[in-house]
Protein backbone atom coordinates (compact mmCIF):
# COMPACT_ATOMS: atom_id res chain seq x y z
CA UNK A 1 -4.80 3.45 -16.91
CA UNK A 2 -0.81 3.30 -16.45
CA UNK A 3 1.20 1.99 -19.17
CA UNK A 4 2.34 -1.29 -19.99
CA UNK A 5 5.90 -2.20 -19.52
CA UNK A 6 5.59 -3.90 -22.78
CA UNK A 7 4.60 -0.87 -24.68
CA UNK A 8 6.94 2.01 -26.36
CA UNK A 9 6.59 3.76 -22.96
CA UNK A 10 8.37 0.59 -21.15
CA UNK A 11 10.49 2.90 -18.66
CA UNK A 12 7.44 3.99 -16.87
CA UNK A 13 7.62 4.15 -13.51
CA UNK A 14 6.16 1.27 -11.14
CA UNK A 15 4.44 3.28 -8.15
CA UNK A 16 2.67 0.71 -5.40
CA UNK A 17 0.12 2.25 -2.80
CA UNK A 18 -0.18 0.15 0.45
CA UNK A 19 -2.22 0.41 2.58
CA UNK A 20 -4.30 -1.36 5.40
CA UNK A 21 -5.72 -1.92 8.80
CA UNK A 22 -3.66 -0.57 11.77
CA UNK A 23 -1.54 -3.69 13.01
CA UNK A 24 -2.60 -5.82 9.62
CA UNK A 25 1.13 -5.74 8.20
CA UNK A 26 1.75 -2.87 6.21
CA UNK A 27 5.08 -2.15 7.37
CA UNK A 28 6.76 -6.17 7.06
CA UNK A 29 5.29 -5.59 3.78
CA UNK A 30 6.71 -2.43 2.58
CA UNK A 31 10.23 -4.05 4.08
CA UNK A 32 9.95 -6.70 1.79
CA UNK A 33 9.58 -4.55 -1.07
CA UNK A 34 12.63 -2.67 0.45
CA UNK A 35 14.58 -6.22 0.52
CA UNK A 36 13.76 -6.24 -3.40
CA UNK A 37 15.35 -2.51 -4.65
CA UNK A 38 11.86 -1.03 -4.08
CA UNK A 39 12.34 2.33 -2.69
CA UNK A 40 9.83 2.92 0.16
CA UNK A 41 8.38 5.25 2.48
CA UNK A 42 5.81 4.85 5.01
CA UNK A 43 2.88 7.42 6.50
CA UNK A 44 3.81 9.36 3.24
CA UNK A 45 1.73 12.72 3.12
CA UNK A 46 -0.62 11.52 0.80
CA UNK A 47 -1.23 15.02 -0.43
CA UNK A 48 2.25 15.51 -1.91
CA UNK A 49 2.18 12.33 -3.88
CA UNK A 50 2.34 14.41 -6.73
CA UNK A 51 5.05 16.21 -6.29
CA UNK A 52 7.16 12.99 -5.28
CA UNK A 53 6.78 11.24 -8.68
CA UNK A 54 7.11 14.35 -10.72
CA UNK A 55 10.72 13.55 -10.43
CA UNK A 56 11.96 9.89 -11.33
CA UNK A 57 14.75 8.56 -9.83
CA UNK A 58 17.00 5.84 -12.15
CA UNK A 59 17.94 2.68 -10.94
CA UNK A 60 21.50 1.54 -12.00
CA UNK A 61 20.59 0.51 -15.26
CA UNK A 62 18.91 3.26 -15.88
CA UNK A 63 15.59 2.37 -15.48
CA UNK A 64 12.65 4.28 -13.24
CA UNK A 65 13.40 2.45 -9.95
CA UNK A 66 10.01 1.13 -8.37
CA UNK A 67 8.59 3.01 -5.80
CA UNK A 68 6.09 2.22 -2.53
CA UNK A 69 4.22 4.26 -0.65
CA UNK A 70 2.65 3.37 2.64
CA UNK A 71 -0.18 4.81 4.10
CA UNK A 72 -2.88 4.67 6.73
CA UNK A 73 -5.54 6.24 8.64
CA UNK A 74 -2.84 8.23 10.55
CA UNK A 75 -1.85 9.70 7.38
CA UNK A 76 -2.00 14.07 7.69
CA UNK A 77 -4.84 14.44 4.83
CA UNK A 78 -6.16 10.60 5.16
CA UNK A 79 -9.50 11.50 3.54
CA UNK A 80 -10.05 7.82 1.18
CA UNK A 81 -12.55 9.44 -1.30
CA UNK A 82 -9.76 12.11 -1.90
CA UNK A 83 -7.15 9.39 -2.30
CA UNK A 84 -8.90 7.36 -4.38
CA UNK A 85 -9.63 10.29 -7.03
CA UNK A 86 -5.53 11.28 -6.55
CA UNK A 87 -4.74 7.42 -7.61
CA UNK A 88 -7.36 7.42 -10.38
CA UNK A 89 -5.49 10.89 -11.84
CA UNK A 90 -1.89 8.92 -11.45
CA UNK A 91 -3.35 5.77 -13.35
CA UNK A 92 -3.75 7.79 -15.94
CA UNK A 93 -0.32 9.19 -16.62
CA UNK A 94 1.69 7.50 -19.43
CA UNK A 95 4.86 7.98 -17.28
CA UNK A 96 3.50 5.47 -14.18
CA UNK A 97 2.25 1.90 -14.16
CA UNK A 98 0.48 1.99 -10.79
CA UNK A 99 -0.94 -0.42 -8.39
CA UNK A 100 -2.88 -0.30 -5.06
CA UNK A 101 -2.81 -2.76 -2.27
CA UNK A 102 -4.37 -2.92 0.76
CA UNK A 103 -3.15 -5.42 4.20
CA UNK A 104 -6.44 -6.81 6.11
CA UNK A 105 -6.77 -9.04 8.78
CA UNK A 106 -9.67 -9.92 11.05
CA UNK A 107 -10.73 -7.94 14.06
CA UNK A 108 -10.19 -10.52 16.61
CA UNK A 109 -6.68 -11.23 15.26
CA UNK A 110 -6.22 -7.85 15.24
CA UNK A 111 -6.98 -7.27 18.82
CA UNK A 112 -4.97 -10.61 19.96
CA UNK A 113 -2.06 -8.57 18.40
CA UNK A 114 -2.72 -5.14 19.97
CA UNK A 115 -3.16 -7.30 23.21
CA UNK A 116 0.32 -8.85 22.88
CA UNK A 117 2.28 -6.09 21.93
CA UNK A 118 0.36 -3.62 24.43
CA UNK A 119 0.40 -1.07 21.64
CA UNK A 120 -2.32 1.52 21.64
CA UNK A 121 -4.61 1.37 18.15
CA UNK A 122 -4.57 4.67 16.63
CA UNK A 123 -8.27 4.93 16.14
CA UNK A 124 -8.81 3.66 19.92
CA UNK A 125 -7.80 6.95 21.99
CA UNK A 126 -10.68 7.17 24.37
CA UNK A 127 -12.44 3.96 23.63
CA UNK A 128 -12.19 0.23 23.52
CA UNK A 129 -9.71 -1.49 21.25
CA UNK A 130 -13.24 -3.40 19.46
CA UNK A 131 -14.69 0.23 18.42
CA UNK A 132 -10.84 1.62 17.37
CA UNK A 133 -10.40 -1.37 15.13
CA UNK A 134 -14.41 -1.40 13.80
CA UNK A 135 -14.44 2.37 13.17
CA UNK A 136 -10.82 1.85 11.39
CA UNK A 137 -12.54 -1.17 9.24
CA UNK A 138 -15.59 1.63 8.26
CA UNK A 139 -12.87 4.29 7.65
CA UNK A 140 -11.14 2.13 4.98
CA UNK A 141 -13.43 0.07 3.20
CA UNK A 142 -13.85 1.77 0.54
CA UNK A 143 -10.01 1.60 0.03
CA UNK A 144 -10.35 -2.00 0.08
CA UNK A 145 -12.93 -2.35 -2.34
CA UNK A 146 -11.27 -0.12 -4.82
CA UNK A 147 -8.13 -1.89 -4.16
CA UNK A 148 -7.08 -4.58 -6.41
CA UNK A 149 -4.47 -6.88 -4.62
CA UNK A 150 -5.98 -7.59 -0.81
CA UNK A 151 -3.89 -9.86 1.37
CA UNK A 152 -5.49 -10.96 4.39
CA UNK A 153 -2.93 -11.65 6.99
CA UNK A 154 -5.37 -13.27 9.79
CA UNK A 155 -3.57 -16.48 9.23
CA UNK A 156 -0.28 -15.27 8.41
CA UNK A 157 2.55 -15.75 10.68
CA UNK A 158 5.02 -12.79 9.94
CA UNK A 159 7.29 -15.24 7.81
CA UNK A 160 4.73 -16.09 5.60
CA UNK A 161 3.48 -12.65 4.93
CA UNK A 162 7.17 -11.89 3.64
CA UNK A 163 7.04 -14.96 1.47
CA UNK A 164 3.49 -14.20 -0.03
CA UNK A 165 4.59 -10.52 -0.85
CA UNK A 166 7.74 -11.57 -1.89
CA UNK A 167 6.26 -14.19 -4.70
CA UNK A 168 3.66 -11.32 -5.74
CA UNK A 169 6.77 -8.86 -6.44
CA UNK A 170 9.79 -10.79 -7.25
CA UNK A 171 8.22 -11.97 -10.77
CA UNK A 172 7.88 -9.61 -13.23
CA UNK A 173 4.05 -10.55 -13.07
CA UNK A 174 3.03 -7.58 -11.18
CA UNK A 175 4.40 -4.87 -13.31
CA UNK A 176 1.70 -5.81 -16.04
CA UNK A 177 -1.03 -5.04 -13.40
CA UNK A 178 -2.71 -1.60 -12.96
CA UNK A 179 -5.24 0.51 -11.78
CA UNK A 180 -8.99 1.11 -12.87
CA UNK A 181 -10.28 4.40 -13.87
């Protein structure tokens, strides 16, 4: 399990997994934690996770600065057993206190967006938007039961996506939680 900021180990480094249906809000909500000194990168190689947080880069105070990685079924090496077993291995290094959300949202909202922005779902070359979406849903589910903060945006207006991300991050509250092994 990572470490406890309140332990001796206190300058570990805060690493955040996102990830989430296609069109659910992944990116507004990696820009949020962009807008709060989080350094972040989206459709991050999954499989060179490792090597990125072998090397910590300080924040001006010199502490680890917090880092969030975005990912999704488009992902080169998206295989969710694999990343699960890669996120168990990174809970439990002393030098990382990491976390692991995941961005749903209900298919019919889903499609209602797809519809309105006339963007193509990744997972729906060849066939309906429904089956893209569904076989997206089967992909990641067991993501989203391993994950432990789920935000379902089918409600959400953009706005208050930001705001809800932005309460769950801006408090120090979050840095206490971490993964399962």
């Amino acid at each position: 399990m990572g470490t406890n900021p309140s332990s001796p180990h206190a300058a570990a480094q805060r690493l955040l997994l996102v990830t989430g249906l296609s069109g659910a809000g992944k990116s507004t909500a990696l820009d949020v934690l962009e807008d709060l000194g989080w350094e972040t990168i989206d459709n991050f190689p999954v499989r060179l996770l490792h090597r990125l947080v072998a090397r910590t880069d300080q924040a001006n105070d010199g502490s680890p600065k917090p880092l969030a990685i975005g990912f999704d079924s488009r992902t080169r090496g998206f295989v969710p057993s694999d990343i699960i077993a890669l996120l168990k291995q990174l809970a439990g290094r002393d030098d990382l206190t990491v976390s692991f959300m995941f961005i749903d949202c209900d298919d019919a909202e889903l499609e209602r967006r797809y519809n309105e922005t006339r963007r193509r779902h990744p997972m729906a070359q060849g066939r309906p938007l429904r089956e893209g979406i569904g076989a997206e849903r089967e992909l990641l589910e067991p993501m989203r039961r391993w994950a432990h903060i789920v935000i379902d945006t089918s409600k959400l207006s953009s706005n208050e996506l930001q705001s809800h991300v932005r309460d769950l991050f801006e408090s120090e509250g979050e840095s206490e939680m971490s993964l399962p092994v």
